[in-house]
Protein backbone atom coordinates (compact mmCIF):
# COMPACT_ATOMS: atom_id res chain seq x y z
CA UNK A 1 52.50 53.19 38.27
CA UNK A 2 49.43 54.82 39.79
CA UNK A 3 46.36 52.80 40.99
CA UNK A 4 44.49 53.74 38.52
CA UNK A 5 46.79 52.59 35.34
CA UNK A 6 45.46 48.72 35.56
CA UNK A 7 41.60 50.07 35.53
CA UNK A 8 42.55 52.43 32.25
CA UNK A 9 44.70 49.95 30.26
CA UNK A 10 41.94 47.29 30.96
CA UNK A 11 39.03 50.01 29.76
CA UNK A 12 41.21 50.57 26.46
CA UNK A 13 41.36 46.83 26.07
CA UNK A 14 37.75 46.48 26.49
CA UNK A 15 37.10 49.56 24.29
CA UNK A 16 39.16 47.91 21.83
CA UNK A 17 37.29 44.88 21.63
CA UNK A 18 33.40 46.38 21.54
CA UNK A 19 35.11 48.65 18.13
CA UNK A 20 36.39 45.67 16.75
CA UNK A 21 33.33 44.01 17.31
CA UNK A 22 31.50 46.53 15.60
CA UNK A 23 33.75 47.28 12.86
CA UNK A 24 32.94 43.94 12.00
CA UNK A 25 29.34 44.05 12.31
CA UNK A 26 29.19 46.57 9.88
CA UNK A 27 31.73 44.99 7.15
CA UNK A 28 30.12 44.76 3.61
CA UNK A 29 28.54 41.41 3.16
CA UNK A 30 29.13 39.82 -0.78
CA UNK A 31 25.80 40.69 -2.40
CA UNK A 32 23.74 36.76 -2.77
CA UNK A 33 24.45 35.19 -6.22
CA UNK A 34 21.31 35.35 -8.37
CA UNK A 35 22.27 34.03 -11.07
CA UNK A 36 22.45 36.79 -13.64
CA UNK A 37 25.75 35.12 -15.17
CA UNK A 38 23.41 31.70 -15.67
CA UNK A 39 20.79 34.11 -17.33
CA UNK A 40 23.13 36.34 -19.44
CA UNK A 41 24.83 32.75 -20.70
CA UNK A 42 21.26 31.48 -21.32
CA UNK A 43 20.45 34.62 -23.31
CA UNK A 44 23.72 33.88 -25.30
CA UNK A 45 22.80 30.64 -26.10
CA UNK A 46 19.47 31.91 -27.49
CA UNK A 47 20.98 34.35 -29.76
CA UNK A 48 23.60 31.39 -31.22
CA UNK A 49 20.57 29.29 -31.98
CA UNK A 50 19.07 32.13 -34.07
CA UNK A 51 16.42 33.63 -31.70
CA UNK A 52 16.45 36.92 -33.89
CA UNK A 53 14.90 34.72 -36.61
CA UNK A 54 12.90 32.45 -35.29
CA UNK A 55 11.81 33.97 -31.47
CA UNK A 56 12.26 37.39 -31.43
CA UNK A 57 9.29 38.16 -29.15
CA UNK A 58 10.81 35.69 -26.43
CA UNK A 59 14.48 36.64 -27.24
CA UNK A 60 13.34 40.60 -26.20
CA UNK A 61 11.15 39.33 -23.36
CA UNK A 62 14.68 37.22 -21.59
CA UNK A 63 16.53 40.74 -23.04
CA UNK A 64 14.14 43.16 -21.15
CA UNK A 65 13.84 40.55 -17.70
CA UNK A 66 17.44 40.77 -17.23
CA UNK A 67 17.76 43.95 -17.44
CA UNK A 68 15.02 44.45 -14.75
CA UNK A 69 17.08 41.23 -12.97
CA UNK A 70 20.10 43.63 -13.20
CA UNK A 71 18.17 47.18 -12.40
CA UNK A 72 16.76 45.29 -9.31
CA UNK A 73 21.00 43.81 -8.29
CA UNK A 74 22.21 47.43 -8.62
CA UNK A 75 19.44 48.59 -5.96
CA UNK A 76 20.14 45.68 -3.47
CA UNK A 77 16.46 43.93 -4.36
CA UNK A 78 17.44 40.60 -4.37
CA UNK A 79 14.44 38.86 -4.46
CA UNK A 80 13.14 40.85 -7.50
CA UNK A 81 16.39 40.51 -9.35
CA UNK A 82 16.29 36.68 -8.70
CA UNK A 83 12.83 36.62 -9.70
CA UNK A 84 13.49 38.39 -12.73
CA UNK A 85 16.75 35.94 -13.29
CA UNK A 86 14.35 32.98 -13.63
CA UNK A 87 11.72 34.59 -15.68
CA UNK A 88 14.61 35.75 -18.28
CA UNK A 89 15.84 31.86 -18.15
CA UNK A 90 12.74 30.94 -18.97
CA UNK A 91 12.41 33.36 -22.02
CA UNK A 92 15.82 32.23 -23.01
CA UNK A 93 14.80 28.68 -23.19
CA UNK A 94 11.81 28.88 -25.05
CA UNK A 95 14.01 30.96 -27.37
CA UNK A 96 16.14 28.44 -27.75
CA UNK A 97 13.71 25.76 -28.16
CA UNK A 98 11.71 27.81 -30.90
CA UNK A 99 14.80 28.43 -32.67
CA UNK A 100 16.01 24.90 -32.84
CA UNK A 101 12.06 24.27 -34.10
CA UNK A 102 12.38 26.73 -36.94
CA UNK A 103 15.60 25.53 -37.97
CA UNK A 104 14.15 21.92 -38.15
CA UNK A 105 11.21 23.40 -40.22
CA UNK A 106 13.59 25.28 -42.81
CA UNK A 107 15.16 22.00 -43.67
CA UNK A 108 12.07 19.78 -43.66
CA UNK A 109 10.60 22.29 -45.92
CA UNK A 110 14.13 21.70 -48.08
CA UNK A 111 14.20 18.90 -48.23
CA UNK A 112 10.55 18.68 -49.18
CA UNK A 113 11.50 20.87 -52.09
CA UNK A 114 14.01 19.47 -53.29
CA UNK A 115 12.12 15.87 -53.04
CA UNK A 116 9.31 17.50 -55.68
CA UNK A 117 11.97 18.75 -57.56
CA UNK A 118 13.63 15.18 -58.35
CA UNK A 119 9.90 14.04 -58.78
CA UNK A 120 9.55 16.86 -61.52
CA UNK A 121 12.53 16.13 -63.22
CA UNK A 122 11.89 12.50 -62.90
CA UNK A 123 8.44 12.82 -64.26
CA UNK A 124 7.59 10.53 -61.40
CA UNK A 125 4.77 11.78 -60.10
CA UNK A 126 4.37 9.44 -57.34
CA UNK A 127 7.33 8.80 -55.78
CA UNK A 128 6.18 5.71 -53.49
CA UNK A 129 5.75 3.39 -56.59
CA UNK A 130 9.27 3.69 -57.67
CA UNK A 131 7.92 3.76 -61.24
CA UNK A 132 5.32 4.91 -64.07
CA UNK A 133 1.66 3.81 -62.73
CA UNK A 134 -0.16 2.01 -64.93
């Protein structure tokens, strides 16, 4: 072996270990979860409660924010595309809420109906006295 073989095999191991280091260093880091699963389940839920009835202003609004929330994901703008997660949530769940409103309505007003109709065919025309008023 020549005097200089120690010196070279220790500069390849040292060479080694800064390209590992940076190899590393550069590896892909997993993009941050925000949350556009949550949203895009929240958006579902909307729809299934009947949003395109009974909020179909707020069911477009959490339609259009995550697609921004996604737009913003595909670009690496995380805080936007969480931003935009939370605002389509939001929309979502007021969606939701309205829908589950407007469903209670339809069947108040039903029942409503159909309470005048036994009144009509009862010829009871107050139903609180249980009978003909005097």
């Amino acid at each position: 072996m020549t005097p200089n073989s120690p010196k070279i095999h220790r500069a390849i191991v040292i060479l080694a270990v800064i390209l590992a280091i940076a190899l590393a260093g550069c590896a892909s880091k997993p993009p941050p979860n925000v949350g556009l699963d949550d949203a895009s389940r929240a958006l579902q839920t909307a729809r299934t409660a009947g949003a395109p009835t009974y909020a179909p202003l707020e069911l477009r609004n959490a339609e259009d924010r995550l697609s921004q929330a996604r737009a913003s994901f595909d670009k690496n703008n995380y805080e936007d595309a969480s931003r935009f997660v939370q605002e389509s949530e939001a929309d979502s769940e007021l969606a939701s809420v309205k829908s589950r409103l407007g469903k209670a309505r339809d069947r108040a007003d039903a029942r409503a109906r159909e309470n005048a109709q036994l009144q009509t065919d009862t010829g009871n025309a107050t139903p609180a006295t249980g009978g003909e008023q005097p």
